[in-house]
Protein backbone atom coordinates (compact mmCIF):
# COMPACT_ATOMS: atom_id res chain seq x y z
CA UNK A 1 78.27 57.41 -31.30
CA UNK A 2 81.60 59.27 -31.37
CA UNK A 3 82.14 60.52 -27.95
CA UNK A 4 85.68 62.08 -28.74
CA UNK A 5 85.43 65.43 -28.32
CA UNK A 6 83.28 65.02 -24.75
CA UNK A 7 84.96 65.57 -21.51
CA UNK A 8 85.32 62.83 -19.08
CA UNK A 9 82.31 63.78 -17.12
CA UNK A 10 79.93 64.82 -20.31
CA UNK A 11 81.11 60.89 -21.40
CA UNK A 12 79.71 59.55 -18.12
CA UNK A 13 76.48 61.70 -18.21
CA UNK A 14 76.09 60.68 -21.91
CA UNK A 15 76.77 56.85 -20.74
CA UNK A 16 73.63 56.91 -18.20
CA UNK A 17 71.18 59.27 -20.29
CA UNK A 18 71.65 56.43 -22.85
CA UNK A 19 70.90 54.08 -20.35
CA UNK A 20 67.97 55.63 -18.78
CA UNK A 21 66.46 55.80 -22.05
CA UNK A 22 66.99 52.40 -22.87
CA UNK A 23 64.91 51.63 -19.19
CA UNK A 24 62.43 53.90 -20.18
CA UNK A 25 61.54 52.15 -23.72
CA UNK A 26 61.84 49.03 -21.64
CA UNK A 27 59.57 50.03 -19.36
CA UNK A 28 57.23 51.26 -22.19
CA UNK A 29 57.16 47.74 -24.02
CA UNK A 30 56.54 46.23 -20.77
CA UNK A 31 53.53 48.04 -19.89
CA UNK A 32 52.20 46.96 -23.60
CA UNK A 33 53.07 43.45 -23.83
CA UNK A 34 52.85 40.63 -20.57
CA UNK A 35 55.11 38.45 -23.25
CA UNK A 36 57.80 41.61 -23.53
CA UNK A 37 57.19 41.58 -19.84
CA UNK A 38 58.05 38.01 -19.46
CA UNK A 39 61.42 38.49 -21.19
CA UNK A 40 62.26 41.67 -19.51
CA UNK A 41 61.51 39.91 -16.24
CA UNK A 42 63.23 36.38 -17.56
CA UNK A 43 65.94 37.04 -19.66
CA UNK A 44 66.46 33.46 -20.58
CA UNK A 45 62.98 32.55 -21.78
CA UNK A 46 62.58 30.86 -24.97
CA UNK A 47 59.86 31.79 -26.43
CA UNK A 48 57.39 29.88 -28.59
CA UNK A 49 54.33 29.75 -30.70
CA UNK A 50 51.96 28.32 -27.44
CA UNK A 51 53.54 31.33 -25.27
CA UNK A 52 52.43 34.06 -27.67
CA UNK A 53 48.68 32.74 -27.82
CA UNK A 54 48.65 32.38 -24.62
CA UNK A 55 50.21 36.11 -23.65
CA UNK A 56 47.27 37.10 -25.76
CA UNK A 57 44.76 35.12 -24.09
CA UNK A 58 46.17 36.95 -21.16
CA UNK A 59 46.16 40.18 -22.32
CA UNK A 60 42.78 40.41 -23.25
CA UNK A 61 41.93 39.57 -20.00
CA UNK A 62 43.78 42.20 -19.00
CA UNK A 63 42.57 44.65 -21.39
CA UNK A 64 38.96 43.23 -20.85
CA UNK A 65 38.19 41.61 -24.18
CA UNK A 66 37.58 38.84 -22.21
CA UNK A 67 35.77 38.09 -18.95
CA UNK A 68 36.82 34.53 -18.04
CA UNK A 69 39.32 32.93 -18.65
CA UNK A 70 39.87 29.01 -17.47
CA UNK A 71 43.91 27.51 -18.61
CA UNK A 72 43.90 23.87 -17.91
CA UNK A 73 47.71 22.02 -17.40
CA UNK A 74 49.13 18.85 -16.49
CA UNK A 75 50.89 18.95 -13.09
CA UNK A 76 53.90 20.60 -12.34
CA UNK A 77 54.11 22.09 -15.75
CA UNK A 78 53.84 25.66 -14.84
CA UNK A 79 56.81 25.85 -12.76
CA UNK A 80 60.20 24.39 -14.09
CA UNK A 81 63.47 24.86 -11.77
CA UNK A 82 65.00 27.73 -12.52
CA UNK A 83 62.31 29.86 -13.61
CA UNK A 84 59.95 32.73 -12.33
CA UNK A 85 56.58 31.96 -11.04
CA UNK A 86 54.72 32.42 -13.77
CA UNK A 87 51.44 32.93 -11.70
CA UNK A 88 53.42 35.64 -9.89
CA UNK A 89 54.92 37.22 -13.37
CA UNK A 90 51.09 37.54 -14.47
CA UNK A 91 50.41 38.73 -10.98
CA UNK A 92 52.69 41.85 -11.16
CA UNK A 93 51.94 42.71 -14.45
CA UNK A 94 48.13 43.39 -13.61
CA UNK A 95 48.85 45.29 -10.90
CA UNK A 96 50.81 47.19 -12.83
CA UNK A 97 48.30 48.03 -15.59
CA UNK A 98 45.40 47.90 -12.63
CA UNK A 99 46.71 50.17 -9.85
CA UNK A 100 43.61 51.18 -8.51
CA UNK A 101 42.13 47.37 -8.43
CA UNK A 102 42.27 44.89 -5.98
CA UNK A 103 43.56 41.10 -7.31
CA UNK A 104 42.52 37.90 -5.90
CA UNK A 105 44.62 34.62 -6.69
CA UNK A 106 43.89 30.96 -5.52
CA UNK A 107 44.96 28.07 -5.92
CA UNK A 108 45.08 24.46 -4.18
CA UNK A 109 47.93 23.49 -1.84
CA UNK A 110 50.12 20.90 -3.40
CA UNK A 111 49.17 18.35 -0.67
CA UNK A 112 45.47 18.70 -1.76
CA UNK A 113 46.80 18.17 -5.47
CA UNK A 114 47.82 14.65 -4.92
């Protein structure tokens, strides 16, 4: 983009147009995709093949392709130092995509875990 022959202040509003658009086709993907979400939300994620089926599974819930849904993991695999709560991340998204619903999430206290 050649911004040469722009004043100093058309430069500047250029500079944040471009970068409102760029949030806005963020925001866009996110509201599409829990796993563009996921890296919008967690820049650092890695993401691989196990992630994307399961962003699917996930979105179909979502979406209402499917009706239950039961994910079965080991212990303290869901939430590695450093990271988002998952749960949360999945959490946010549906509310997003559901405003109008209400969302119910349980789970066992850690000291009933062991």
């Amino acid at each position: 983009m050649n911004l040469a022959h722009l004043s100093d202040q058309e430069i500047k509003e250029t500079l944040v147009l471009k970068e409102r658009l760029e949030l806005l086709k963020n925001q866009a993907k996110c509201q599409d995709s829990f796993l563009e979400y996921v890296k919008y939300m967690w820049p650092e994620f890695i993401c691989g093949r196990h992630h994307k089926i399961f962003a699917q599974k996930l979105e179909d819930v979502a979406n209402g392709k499917i009706n239950r849904l039961i994910v079965n993991m080991p212990p303290r695999h869901t939430k590695p130092p450093d990271t988002l709560n998952q749960s949360f991340v999945l959490l946010i998204f549906l509310l997003g995509l559901w405003v109008n619903n209400q969302i119910v999430r349980l789970c066992r206290p850690l000291t009933q875990a062991n």
